[in-house]
N, C-alpha and C. Protein backbone atom coordinates (compact mmCIF):
# COMPACT_ATOMS: atom_id res chain seq x y z
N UNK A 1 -5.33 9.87 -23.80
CA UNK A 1 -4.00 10.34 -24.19
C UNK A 1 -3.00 10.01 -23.09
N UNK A 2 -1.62 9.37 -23.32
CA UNK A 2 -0.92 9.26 -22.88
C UNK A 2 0.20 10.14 -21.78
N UNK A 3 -0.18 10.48 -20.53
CA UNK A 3 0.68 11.96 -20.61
C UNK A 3 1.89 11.51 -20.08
N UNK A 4 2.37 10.84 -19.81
CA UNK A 4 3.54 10.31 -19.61
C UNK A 4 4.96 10.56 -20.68
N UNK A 5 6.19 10.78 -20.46
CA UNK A 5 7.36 10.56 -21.48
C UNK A 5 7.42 8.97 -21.49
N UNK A 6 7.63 8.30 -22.73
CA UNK A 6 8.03 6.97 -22.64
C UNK A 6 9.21 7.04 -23.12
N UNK A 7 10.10 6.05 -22.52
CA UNK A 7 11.20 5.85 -24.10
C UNK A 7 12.08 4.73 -23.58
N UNK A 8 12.60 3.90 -24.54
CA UNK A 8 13.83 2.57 -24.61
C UNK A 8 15.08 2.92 -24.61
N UNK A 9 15.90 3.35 -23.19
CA UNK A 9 17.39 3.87 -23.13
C UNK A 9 17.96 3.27 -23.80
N UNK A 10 17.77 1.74 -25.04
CA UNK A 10 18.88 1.68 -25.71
C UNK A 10 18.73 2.26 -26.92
N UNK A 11 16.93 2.75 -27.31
CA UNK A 11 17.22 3.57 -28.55
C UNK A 11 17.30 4.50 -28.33
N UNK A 12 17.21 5.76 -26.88
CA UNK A 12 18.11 7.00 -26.80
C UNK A 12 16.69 7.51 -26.28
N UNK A 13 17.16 8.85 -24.95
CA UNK A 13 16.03 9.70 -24.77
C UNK A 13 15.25 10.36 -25.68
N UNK A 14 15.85 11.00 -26.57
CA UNK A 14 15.49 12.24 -27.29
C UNK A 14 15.36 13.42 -26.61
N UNK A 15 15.59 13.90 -25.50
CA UNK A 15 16.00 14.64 -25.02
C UNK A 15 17.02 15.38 -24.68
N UNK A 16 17.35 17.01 -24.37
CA UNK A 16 18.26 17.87 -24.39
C UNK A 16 19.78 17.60 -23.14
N UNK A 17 19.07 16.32 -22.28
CA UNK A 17 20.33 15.78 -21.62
C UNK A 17 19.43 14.48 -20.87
N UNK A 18 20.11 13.46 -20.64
CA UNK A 18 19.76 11.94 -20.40
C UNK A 18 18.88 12.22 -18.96
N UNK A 19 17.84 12.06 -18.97
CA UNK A 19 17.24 12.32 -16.92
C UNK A 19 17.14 11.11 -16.20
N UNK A 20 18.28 9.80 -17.02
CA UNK A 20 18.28 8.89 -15.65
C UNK A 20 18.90 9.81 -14.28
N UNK A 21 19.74 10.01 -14.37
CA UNK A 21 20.51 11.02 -13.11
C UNK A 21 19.92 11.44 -12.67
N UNK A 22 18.94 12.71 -13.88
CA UNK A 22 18.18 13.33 -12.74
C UNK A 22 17.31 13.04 -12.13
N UNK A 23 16.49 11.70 -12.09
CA UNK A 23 15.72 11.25 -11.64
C UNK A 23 16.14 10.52 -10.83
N UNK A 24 17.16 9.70 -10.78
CA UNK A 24 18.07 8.59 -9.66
C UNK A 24 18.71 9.87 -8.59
N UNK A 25 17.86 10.44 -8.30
CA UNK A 25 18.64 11.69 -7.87
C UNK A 25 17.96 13.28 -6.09
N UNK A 26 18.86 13.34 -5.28
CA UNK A 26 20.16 13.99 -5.63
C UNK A 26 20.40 12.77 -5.01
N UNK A 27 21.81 12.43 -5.42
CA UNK A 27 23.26 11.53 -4.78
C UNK A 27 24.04 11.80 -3.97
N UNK A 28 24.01 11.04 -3.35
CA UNK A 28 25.38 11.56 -2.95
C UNK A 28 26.41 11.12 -3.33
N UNK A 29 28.05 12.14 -2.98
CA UNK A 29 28.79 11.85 -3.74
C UNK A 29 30.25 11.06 -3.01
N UNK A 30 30.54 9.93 -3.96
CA UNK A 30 31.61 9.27 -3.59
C UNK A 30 32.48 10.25 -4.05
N UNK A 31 33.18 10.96 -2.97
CA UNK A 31 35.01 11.45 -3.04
C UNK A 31 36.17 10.81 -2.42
N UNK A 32 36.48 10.36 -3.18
CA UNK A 32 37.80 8.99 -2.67
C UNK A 32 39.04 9.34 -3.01
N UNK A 33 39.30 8.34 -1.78
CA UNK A 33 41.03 8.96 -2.03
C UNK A 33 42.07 7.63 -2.01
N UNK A 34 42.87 7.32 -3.13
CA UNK A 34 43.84 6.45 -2.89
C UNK A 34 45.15 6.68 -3.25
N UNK A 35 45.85 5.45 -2.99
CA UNK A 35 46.91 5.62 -3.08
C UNK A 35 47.94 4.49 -3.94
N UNK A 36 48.49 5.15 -5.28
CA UNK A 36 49.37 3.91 -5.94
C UNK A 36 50.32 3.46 -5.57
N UNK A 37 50.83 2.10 -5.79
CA UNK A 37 52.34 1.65 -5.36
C UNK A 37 53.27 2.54 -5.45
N UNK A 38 53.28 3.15 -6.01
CA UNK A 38 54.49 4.45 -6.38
C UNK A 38 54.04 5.66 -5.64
N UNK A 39 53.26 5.39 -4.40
CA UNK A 39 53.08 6.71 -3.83
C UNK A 39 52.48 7.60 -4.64
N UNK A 40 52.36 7.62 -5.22
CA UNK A 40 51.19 8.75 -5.71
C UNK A 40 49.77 8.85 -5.08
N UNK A 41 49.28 10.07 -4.75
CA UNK A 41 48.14 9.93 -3.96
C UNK A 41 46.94 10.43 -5.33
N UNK A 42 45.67 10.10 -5.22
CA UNK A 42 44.82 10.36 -5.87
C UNK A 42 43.67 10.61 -5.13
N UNK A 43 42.53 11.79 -5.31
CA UNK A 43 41.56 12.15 -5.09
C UNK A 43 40.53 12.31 -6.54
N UNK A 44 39.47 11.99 -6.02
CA UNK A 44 38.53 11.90 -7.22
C UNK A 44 36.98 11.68 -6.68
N UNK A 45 35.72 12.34 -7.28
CA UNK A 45 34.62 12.41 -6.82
C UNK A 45 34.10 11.87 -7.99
N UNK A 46 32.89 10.58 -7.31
CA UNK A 46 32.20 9.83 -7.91
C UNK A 46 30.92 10.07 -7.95
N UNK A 47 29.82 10.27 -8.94
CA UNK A 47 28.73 10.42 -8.58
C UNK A 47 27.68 9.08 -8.60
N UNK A 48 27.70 8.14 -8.69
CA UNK A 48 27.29 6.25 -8.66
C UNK A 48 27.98 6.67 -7.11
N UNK A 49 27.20 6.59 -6.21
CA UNK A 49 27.77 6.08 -4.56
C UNK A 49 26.65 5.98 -4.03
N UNK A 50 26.79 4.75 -3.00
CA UNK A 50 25.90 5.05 -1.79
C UNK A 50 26.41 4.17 -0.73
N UNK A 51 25.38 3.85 0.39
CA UNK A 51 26.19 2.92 1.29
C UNK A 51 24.99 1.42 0.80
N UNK A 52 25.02 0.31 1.56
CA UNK A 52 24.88 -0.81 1.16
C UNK A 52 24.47 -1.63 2.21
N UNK A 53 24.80 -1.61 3.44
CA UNK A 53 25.03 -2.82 4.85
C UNK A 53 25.09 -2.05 5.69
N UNK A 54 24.83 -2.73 6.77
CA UNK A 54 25.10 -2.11 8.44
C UNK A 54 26.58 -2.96 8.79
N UNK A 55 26.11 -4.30 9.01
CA UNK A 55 26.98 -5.37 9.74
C UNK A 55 27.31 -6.25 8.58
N UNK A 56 28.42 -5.84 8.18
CA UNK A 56 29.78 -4.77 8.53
C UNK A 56 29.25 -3.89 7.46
N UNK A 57 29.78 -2.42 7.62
CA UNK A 57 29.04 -1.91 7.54
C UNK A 57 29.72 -1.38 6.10
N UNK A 58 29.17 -1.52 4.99
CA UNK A 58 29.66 -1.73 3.44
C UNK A 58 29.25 -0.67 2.52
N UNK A 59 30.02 -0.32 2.02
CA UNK A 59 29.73 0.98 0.85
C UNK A 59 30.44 0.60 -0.35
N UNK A 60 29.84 1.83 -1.57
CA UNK A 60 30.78 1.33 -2.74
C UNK A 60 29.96 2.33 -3.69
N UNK A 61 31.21 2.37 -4.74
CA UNK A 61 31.08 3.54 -5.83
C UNK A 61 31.10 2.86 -7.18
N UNK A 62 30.95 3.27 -8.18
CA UNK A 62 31.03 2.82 -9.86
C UNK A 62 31.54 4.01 -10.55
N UNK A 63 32.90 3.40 -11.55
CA UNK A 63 34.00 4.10 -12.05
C UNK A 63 33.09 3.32 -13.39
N UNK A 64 33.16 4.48 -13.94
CA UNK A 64 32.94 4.34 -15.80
C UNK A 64 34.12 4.82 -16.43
N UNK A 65 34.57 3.14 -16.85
CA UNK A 65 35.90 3.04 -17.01
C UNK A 65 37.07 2.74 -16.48
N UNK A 66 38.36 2.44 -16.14
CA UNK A 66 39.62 1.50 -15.44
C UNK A 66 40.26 3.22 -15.06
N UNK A 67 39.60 4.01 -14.15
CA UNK A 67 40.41 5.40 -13.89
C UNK A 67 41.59 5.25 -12.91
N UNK A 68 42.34 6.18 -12.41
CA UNK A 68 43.20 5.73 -11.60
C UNK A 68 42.70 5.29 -10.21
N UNK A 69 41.58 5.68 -9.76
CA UNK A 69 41.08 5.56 -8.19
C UNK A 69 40.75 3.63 -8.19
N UNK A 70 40.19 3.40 -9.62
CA UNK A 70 40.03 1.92 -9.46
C UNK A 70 41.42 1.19 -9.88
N UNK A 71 42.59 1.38 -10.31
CA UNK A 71 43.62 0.89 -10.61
C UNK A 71 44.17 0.50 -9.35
N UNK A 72 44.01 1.87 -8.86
CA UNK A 72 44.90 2.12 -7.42
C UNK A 72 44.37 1.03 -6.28
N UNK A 73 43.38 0.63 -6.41
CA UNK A 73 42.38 0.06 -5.22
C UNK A 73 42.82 -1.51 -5.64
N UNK A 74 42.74 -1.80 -7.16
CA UNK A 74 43.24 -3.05 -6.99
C UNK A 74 44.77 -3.61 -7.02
N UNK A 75 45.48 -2.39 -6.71
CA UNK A 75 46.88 -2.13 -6.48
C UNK A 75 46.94 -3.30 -4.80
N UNK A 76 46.82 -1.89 -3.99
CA UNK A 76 47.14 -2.10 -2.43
C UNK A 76 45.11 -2.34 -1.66
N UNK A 77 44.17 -2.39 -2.18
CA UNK A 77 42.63 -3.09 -1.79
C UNK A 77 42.82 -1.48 -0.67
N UNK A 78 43.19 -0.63 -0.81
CA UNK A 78 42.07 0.27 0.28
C UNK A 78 41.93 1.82 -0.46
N UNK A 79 40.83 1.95 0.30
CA UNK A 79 40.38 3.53 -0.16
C UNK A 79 39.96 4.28 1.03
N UNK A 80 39.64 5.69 0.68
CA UNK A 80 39.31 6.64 1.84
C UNK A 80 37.97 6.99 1.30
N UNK A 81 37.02 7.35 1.47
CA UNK A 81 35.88 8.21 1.57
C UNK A 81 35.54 9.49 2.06
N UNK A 82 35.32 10.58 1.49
CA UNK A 82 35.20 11.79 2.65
C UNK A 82 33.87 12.43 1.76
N UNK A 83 33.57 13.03 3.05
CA UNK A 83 32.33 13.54 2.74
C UNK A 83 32.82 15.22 2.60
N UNK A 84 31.87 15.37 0.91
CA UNK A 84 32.25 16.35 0.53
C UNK A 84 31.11 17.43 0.70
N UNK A 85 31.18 18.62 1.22
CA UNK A 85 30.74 19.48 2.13
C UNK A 85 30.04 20.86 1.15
N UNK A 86 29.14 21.89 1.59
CA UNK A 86 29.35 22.94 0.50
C UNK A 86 30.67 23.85 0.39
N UNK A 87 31.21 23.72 1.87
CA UNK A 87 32.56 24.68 2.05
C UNK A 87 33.60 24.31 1.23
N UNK A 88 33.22 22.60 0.76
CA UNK A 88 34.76 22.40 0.05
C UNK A 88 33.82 21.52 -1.62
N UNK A 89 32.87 21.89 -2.06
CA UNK A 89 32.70 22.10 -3.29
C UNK A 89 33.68 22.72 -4.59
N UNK A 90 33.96 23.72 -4.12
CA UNK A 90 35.11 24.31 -5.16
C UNK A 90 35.94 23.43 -5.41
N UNK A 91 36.39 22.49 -4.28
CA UNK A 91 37.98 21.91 -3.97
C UNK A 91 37.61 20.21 -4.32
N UNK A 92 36.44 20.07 -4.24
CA UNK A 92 35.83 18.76 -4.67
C UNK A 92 35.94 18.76 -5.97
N UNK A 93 35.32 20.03 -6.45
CA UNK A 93 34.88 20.27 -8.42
C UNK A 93 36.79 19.93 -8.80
N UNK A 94 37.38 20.55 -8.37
CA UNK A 94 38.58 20.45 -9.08
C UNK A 94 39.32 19.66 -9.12
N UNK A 95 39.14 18.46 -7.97
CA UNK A 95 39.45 17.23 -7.86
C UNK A 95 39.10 16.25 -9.18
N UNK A 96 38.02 17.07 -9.41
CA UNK A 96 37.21 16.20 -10.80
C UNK A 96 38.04 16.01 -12.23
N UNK A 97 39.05 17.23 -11.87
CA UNK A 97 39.51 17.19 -13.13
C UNK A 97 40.40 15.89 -13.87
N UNK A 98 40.27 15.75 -15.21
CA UNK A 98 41.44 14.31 -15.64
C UNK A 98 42.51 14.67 -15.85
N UNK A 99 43.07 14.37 -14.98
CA UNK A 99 44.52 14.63 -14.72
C UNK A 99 45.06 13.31 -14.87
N UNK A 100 46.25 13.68 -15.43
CA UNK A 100 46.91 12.08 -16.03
C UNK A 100 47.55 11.42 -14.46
N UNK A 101 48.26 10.53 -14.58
CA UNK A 101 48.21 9.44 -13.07
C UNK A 101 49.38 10.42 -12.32
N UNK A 102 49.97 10.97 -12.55
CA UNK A 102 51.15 11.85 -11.76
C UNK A 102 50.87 12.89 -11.10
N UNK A 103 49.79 13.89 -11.61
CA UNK A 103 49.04 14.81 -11.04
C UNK A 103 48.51 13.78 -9.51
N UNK A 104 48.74 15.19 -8.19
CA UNK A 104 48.12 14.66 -7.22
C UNK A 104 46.74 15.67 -6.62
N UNK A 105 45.69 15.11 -7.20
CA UNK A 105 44.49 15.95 -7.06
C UNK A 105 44.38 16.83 -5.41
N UNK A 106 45.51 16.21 -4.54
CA UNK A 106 45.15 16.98 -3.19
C UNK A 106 45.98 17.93 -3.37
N UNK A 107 46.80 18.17 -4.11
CA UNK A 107 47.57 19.32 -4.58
C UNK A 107 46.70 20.29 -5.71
N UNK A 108 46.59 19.49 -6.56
CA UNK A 108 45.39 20.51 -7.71
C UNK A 108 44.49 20.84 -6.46
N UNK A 109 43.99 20.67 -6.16
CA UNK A 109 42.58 21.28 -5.22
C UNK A 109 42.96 22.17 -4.12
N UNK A 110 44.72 21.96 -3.47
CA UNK A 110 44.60 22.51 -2.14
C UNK A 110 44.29 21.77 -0.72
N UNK A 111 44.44 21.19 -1.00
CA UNK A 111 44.03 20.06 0.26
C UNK A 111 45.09 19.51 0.93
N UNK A 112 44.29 19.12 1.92
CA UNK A 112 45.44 18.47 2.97
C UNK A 112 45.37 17.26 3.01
N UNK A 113 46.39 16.07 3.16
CA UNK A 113 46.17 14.67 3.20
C UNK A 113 46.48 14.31 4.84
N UNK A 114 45.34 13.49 5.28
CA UNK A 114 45.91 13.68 6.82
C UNK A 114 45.87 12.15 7.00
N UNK A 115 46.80 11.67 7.56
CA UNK A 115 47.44 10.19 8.04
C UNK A 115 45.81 9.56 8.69
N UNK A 116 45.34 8.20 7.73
CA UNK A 116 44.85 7.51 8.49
C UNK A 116 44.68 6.32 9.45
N UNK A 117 43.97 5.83 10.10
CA UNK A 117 43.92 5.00 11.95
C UNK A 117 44.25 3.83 11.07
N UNK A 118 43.54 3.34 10.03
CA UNK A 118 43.90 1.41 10.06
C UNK A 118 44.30 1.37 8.69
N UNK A 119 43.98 2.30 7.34
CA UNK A 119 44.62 1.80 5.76
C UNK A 119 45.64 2.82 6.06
N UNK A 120 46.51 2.74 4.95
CA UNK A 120 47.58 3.63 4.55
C UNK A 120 46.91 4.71 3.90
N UNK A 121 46.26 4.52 2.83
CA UNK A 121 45.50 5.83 2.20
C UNK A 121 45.02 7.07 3.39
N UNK A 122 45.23 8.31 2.61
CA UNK A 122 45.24 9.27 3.83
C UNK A 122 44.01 9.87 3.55
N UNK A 123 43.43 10.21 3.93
CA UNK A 123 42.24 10.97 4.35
C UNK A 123 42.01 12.69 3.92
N UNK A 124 40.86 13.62 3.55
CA UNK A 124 40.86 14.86 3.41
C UNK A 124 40.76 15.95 4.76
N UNK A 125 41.60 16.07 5.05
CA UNK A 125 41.99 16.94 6.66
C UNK A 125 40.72 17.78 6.48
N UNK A 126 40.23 18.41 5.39
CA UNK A 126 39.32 19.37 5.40
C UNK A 126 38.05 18.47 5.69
N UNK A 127 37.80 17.73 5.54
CA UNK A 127 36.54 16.96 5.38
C UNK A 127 35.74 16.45 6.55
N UNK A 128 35.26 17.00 7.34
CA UNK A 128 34.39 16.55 8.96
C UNK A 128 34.13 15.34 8.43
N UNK A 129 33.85 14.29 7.86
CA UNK A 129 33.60 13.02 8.30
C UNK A 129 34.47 12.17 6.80
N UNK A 130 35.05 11.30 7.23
CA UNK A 130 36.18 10.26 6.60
C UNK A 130 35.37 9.09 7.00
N UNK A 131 35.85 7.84 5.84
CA UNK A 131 35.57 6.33 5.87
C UNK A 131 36.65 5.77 5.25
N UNK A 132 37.29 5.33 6.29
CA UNK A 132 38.67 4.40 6.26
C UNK A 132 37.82 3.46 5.51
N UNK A 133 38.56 2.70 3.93
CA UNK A 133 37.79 1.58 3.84
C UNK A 133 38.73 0.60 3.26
N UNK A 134 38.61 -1.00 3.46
CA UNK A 134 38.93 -2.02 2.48
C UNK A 134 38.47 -2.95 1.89
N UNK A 135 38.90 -3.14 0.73
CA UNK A 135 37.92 -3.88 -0.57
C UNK A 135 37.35 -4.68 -0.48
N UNK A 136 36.28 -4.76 -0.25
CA UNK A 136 35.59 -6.56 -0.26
C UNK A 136 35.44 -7.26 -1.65
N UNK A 137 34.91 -6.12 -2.88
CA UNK A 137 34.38 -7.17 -4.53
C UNK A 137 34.83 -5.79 -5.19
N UNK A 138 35.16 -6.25 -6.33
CA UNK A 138 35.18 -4.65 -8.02
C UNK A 138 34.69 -6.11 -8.32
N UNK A 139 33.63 -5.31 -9.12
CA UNK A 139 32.72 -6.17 -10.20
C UNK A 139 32.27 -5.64 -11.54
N UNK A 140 32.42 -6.14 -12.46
CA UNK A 140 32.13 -5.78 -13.75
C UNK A 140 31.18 -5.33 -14.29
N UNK A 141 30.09 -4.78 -14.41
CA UNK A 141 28.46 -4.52 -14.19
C UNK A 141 28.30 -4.69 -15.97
N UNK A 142 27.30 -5.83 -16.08
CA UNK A 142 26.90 -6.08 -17.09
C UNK A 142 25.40 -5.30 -17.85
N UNK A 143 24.82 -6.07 -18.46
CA UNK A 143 23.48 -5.46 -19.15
C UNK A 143 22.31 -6.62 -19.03
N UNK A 144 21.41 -6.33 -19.34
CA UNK A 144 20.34 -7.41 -19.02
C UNK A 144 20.74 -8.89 -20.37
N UNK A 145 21.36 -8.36 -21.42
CA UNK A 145 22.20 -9.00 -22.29
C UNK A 145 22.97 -10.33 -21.69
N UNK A 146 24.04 -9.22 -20.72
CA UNK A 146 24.88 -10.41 -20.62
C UNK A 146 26.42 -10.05 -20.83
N UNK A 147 26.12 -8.56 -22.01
CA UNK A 147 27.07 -7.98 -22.74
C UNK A 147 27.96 -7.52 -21.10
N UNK A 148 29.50 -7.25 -21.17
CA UNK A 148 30.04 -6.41 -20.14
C UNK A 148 29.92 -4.87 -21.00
N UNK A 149 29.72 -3.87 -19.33
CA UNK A 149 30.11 -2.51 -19.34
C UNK A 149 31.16 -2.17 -19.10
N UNK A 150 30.86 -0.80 -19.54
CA UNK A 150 33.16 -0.66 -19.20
C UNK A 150 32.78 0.38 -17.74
N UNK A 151 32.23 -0.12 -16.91
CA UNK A 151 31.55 0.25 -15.37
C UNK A 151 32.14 -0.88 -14.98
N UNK A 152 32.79 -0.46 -13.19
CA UNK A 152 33.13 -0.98 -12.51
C UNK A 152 32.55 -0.81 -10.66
N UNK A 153 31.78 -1.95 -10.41
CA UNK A 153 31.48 -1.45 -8.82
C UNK A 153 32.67 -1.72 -7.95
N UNK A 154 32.80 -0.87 -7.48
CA UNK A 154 34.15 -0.98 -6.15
C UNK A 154 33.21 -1.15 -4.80
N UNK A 155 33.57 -2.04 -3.91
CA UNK A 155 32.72 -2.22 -2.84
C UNK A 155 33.41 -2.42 -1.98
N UNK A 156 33.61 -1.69 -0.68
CA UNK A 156 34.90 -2.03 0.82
C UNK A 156 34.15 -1.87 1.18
N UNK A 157 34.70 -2.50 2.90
CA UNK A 157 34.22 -2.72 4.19
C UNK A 157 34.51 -0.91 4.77
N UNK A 158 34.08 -0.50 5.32
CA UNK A 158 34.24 0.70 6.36
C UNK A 158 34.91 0.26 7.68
N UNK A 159 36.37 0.08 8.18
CA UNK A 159 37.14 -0.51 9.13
C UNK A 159 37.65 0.42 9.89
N UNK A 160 37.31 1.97 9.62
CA UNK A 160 37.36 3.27 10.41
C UNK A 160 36.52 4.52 9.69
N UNK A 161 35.97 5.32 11.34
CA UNK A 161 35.28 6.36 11.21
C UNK A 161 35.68 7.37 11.48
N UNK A 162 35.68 8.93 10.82
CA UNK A 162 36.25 9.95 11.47
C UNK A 162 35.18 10.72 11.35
N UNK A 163 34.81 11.65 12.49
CA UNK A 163 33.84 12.30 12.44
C UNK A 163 33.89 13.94 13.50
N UNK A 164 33.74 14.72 12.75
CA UNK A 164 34.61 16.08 13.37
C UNK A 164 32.98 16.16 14.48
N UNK A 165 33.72 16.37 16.17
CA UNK A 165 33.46 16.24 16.98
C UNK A 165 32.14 17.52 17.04
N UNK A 166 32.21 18.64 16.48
CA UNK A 166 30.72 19.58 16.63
C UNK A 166 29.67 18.72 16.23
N UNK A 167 30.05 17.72 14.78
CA UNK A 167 28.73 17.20 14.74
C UNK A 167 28.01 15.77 14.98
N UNK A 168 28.22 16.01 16.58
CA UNK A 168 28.03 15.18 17.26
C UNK A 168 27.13 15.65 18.17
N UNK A 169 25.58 15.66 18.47
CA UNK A 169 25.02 16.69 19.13
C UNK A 169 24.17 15.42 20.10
N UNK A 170 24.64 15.68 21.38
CA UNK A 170 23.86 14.38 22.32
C UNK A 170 24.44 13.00 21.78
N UNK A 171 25.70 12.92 21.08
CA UNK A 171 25.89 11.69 20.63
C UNK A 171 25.21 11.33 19.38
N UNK A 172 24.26 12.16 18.65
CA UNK A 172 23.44 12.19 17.51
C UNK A 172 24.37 12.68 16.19
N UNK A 173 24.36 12.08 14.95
CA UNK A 173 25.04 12.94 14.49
C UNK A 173 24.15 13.70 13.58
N UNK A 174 24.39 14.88 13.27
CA UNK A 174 23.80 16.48 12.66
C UNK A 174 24.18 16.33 11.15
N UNK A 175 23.12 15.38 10.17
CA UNK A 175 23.65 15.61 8.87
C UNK A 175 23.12 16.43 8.28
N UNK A 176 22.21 17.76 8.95
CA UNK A 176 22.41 18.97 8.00
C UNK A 176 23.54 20.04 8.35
N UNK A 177 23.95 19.89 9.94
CA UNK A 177 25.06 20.77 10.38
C UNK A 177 26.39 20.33 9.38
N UNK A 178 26.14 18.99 8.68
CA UNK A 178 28.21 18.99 7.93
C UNK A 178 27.62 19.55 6.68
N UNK A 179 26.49 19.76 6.18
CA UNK A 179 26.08 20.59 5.04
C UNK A 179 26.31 20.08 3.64
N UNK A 180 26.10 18.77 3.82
CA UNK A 180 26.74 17.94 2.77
C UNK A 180 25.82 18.24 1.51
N UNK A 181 26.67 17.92 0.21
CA UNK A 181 26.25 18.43 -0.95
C UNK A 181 26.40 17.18 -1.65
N UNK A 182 24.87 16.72 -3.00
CA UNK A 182 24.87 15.90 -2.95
C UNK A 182 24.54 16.63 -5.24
N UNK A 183 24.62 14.82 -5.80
CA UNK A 183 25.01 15.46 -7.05
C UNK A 183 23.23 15.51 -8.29
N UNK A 184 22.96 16.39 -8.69
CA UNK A 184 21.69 16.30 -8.75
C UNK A 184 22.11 15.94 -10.60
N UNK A 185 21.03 15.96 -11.53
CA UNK A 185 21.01 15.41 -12.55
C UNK A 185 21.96 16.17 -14.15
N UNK A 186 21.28 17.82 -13.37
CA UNK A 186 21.78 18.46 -14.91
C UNK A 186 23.29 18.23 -15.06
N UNK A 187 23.79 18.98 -16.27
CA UNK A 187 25.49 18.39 -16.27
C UNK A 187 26.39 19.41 -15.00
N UNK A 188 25.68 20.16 -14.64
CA UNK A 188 26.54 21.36 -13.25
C UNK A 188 25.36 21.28 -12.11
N UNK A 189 24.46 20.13 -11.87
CA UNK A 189 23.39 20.57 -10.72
C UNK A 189 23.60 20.18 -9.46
N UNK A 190 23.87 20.04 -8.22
CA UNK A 190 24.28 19.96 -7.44
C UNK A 190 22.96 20.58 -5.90
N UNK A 191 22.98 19.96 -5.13
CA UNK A 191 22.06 20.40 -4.06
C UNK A 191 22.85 20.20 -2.58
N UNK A 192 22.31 21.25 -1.43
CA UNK A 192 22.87 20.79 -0.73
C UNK A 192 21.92 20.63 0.52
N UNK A 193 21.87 19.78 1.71
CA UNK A 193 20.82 19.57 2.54
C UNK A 193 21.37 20.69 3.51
N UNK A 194 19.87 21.66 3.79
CA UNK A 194 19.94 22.76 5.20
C UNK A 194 19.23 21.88 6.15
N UNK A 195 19.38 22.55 7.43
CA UNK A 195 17.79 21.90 8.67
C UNK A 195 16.67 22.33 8.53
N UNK A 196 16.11 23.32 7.19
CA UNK A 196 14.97 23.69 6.74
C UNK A 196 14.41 22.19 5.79
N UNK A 197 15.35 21.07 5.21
CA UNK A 197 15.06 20.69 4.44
C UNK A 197 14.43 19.28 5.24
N UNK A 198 14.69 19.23 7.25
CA UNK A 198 14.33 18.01 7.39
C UNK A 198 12.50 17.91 7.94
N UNK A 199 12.40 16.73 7.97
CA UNK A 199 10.90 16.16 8.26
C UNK A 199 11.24 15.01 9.11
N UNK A 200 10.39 14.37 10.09
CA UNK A 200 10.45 13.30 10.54
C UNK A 200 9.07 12.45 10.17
N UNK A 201 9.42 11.21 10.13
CA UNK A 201 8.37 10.18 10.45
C UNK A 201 8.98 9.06 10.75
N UNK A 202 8.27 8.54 11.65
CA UNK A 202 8.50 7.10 12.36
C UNK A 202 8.23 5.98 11.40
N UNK A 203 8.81 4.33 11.61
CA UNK A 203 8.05 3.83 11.41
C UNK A 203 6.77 3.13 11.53
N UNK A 204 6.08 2.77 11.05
CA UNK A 204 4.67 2.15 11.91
C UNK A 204 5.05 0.95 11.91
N UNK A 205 4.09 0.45 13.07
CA UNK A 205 3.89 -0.50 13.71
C UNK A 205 2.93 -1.57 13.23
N UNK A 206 3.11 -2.88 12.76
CA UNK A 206 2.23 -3.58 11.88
C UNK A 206 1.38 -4.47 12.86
N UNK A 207 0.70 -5.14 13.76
CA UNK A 207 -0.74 -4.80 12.85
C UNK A 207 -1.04 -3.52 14.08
């Protein structure tokens, strides 16, 4: 007997909610911040993020769908990154909301926009660690078809770092001290890493 779930995502889980997520999962979460020709600032949290490269050192998110954070990017090519925290979860969630292009999510949420070192896009003052970034590719993400998705990868260079100085320990940085919260599968699941949650292992040495 088979004990496994099988199933063909294009004829559908059959299940009570899709568990690619929850299984590609927890994420972390792209919260970006840009800015349109018309000055309008935008904040928005992505759950498709990760990083990509060292040298130079490359990250990037996927917008399902032409939202304003990807309009904006191929406006003026830069974005902000901030790492969204458990302290500012509330202020992240509400960022989420669809707000038409005039709404400025650092206002819906409460937030502060704080001037950044090398893009114009400003940064989340609340946020212990920021990624100044600019665009390297938006790419169209297709299907094994061929068919296009209405998914878009956004991919910048990281050309500044901000990193709130406690979590900096020996020059190390402390990624359970910024308490970052990362996006887990159900439609509200969410996790966040403590220093109960770390382990070490090295790598080995071949032969």
């Amino acid at each position: 007997m088979d004990t496994s779930y099988f199933y063909e995502p294009a004829q559908g889980h059959g299940l009570p909610h899709d568990p690619f997520n929850a299984i590609v999962g927890p994420r972390p979460i792209g919260w970006i911040s840009t800015r349109a020709d018309n000055g309008m600032l935008n904040l928005a949290p992505y759950s498709f993020f990760n990083a990509f490269n060292y040298t130079p050192p490359l990250i990037g998110f996927a917008s399902l769908g032409r939202k304003d954070t990807l309009l904006n990017i191929e406006e003026n090519g830069e974005f902000v990154w901030n790492l969204a925290t458990r302290p500012l979860a509330e202020a992240m969630n509400a960022s989420c909301a669809a707000a038409p292009p005039e709404v400025d999510e650092f206002q819906l949420a409460g937030l502060t926009p704080a001037a950044s070192k090398v893009v114009s896009v400003p940064r989340v003052a609340e946020s212990p660690v920021s990624f100044e970034c600019k665009c390297t590719q938006i790419v169209r993400l297709q299907g094994a078809s061929g068919a296009q998705t209405n998914s878009w990868l956004i991919l910048g260079e990281v050309v500044g770092v901000h990193i709130a100085r406690e979590l900096l320990r020996d020059g190390v940085y402390d990624t359970a001290g910024a308490r970052p919260i990362l996006r887990g599968g159900g439609p509200a699941d969410y996790f966040e890493i403590t220093p109960d949650n770390l382990f070490r292992m090295t790598r080995p040495s071949y032969p």
